[in-house]
C-alpha atoms as a PDB file:
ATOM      1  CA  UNK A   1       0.000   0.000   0.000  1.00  0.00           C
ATOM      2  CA  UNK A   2       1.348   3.279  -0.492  1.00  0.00           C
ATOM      3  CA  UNK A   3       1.264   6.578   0.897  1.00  0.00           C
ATOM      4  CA  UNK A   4      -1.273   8.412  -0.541  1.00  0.00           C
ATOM      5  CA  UNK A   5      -3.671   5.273  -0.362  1.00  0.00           C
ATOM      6  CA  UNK A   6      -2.030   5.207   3.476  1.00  0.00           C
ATOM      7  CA  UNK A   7      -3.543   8.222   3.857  1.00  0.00           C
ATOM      8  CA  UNK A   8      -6.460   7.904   2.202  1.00  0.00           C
ATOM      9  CA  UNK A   9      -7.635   5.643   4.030  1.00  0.00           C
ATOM     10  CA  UNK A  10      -6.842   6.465   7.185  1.00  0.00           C
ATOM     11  CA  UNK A  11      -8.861  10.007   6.376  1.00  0.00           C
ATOM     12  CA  UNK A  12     -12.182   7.544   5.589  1.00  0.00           C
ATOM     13  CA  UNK A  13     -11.943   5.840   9.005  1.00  0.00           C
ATOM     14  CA  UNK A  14     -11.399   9.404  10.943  1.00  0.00           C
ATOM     15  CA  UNK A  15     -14.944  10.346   9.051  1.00  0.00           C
ATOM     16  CA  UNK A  16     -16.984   7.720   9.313  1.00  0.00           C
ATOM     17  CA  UNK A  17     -15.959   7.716  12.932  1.00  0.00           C
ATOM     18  CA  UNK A  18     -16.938  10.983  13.675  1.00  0.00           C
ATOM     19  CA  UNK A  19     -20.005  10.517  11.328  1.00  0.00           C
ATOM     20  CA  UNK A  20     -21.285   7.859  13.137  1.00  0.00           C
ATOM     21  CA  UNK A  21     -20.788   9.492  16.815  1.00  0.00           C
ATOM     22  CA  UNK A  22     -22.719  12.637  15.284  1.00  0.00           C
ATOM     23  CA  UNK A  23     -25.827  10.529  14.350  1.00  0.00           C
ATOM     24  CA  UNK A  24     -25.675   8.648  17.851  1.00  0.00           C
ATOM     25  CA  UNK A  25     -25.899  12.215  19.559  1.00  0.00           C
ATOM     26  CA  UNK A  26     -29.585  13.452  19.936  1.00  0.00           C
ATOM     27  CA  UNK A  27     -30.474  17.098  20.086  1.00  0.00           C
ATOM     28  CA  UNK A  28     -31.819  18.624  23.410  1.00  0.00           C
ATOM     29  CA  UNK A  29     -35.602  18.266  23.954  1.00  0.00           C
ATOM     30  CA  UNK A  30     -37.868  21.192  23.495  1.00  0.00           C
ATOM     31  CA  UNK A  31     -38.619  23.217  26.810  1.00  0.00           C
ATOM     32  CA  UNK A  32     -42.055  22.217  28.124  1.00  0.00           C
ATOM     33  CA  UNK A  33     -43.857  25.155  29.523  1.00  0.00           C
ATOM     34  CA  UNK A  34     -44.540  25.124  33.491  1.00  0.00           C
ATOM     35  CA  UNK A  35     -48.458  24.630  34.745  1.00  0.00           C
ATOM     36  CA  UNK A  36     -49.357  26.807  37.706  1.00  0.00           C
ATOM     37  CA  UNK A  37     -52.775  25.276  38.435  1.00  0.00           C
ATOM     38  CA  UNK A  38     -54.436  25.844  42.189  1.00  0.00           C
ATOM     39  CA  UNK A  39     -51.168  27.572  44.017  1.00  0.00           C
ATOM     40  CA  UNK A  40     -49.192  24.023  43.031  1.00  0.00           C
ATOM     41  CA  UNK A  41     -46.455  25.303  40.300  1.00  0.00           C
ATOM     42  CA  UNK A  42     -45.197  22.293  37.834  1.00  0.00           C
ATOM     43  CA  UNK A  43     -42.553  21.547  36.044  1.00  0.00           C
ATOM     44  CA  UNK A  44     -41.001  18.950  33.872  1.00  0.00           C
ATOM     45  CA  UNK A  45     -37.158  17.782  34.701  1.00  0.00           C
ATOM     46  CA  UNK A  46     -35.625  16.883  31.918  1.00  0.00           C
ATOM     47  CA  UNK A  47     -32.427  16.296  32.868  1.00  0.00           C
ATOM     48  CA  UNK A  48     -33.050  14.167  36.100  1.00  0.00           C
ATOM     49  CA  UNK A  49     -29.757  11.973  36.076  1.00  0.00           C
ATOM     50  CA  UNK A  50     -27.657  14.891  36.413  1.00  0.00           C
ATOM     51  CA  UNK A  51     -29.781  15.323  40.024  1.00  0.00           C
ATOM     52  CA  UNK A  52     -29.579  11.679  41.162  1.00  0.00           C
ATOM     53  CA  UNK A  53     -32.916  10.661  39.663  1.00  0.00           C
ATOM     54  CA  UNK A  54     -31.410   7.608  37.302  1.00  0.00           C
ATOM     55  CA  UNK A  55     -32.482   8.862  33.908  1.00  0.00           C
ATOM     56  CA  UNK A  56     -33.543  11.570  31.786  1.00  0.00           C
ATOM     57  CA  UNK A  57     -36.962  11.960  30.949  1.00  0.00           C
ATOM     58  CA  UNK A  58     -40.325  11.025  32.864  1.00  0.00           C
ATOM     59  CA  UNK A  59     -39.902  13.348  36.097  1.00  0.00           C
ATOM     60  CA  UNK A  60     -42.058  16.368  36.819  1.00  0.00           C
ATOM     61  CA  UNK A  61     -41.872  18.496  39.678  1.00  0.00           C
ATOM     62  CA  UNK A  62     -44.737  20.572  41.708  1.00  0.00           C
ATOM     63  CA  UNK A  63     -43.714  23.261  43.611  1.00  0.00           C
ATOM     64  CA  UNK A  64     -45.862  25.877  46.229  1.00  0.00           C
ATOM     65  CA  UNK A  65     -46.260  29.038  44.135  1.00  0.00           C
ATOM     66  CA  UNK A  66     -46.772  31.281  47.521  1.00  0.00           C
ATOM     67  CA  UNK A  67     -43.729  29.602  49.542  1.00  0.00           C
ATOM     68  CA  UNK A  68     -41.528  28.210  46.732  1.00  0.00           C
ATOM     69  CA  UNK A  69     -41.044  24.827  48.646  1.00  0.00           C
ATOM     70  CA  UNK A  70     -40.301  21.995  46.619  1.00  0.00           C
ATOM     71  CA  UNK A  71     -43.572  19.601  47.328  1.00  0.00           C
ATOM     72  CA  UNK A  72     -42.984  16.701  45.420  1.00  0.00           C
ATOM     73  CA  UNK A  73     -41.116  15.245  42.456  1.00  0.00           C
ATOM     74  CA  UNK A  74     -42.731  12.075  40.650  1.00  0.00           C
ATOM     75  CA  UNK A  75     -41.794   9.657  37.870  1.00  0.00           C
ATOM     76  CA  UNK A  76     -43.998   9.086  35.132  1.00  0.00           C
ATOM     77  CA  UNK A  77     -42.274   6.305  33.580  1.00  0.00           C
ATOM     78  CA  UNK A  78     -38.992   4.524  33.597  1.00  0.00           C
ATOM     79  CA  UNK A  79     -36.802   4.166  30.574  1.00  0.00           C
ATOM     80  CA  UNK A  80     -35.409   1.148  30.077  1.00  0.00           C
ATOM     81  CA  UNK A  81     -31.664   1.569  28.859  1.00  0.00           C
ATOM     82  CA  UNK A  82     -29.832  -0.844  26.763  1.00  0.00           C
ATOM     83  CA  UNK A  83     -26.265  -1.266  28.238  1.00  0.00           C
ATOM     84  CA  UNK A  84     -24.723  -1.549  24.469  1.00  0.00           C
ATOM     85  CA  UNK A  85     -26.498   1.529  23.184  1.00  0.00           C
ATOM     86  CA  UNK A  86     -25.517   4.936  24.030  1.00  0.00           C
ATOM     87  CA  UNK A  87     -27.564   5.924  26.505  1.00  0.00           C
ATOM     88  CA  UNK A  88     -28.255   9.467  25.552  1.00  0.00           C
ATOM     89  CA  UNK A  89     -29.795   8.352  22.147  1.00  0.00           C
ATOM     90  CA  UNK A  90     -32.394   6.439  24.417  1.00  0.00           C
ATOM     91  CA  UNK A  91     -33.882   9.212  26.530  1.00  0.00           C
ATOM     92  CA  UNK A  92     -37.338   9.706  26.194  1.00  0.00           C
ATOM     93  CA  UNK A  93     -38.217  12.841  27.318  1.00  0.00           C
ATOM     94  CA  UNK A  94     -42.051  14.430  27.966  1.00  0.00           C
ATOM     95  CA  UNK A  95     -42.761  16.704  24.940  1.00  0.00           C
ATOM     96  CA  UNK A  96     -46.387  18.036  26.633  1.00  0.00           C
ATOM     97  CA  UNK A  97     -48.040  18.939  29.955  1.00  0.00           C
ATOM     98  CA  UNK A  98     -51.471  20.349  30.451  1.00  0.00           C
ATOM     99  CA  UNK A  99     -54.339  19.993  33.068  1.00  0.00           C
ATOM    100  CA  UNK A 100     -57.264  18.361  32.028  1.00  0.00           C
ATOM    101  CA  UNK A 101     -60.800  19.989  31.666  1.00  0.00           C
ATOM    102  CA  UNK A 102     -62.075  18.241  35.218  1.00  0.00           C
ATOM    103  CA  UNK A 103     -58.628  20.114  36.894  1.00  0.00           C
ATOM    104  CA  UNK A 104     -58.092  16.716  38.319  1.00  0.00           C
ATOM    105  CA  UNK A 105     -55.541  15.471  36.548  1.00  0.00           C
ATOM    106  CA  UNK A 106     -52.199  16.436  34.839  1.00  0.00           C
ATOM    107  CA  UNK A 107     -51.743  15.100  31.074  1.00  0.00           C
ATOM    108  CA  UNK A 108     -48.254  14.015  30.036  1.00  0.00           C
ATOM    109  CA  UNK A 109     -47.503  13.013  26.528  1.00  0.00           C
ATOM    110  CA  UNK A 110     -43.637  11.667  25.536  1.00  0.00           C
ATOM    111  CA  UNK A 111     -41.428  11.895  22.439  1.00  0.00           C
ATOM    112  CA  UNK A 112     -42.844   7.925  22.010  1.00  0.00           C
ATOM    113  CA  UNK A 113     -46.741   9.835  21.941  1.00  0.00           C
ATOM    114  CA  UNK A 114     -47.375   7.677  25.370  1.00  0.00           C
ATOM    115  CA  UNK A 115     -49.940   9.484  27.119  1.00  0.00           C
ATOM    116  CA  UNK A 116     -49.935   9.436  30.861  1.00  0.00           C
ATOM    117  CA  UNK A 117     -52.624  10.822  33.618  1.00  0.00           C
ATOM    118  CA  UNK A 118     -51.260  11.490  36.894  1.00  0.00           C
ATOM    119  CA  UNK A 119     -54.362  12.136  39.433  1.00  0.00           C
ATOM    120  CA  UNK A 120     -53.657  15.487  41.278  1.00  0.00           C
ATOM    121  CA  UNK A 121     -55.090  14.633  44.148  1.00  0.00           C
ATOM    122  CA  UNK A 122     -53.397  11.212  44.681  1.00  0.00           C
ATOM    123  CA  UNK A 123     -50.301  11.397  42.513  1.00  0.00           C
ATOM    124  CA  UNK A 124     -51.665   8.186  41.404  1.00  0.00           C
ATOM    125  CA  UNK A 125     -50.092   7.717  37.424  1.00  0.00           C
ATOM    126  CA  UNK A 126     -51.710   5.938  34.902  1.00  0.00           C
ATOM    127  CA  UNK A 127     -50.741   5.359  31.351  1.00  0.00           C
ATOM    128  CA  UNK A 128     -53.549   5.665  28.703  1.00  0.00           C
ATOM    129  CA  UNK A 129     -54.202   3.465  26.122  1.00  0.00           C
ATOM    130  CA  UNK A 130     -55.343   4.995  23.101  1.00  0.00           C
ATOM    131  CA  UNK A 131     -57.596   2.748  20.795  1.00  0.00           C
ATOM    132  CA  UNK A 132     -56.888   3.434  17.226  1.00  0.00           C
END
């Protein structure tokens, strides 16, 4: 082999190595906007792992709009993570929040369009099937 095929070919492996770790890379989820819904403020975490909570994704928080206290923090679901995939490229994160027309219950949907109800007054989650 000589040098310029050498080099040529060392130049394809540096690219398709660096092509390949661009496409594993996902971009950052859009913000969800915060619910402030009978003095309880809430928020979606989206980067929970970075605060001890074991992945990213599926964690909302409510917080007392008068006192600012942190009341609770809840998972909505659990990602499962594949140990030979990069993890990052498995987050599911929740795209929307919005109380429902009741005021009972708070309406998560995720990047996989799961829908989730968590009841306000129990913190009680449950996933919704949709028939189609």
């Amino acid at each position: 082999m000589n040098i310029k095929s050498l080099t040529s070919t060392c130049l394809l492996i540096v690219a398709l190595t660096l092509f390949s770790s661009i496409l594993a890379k996902r971009s950052a989820p859009e913000a969800v906007p915060d619910i402030i819904h009978d003095g309880i403020h809430y928020t979606v975490v989206h980067w929970g792992a970075k605060n001890g909570t074991g992945q990213n994704g599926g964690y909302i928080e409510a917080w007392n709009e008068a006192s600012g206290e942190k009341i609770w923090q809840l998972v909505i679901y659990t990602v499962e993570y594949d140990k030979h995939i990069e993890k990052d490229v498995q987050d599911v994160f929740i795209k929307t929040m919005a109380i429902d027309a009741d005021g009972k219950n708070l309406v998560i949907v995720n990047e996989l369009d799961e829908v989730y109800k968590i009841v306000l007054s129990s913190r009680e989650v449950h996933r919704v099937e949709l028939g189609i």
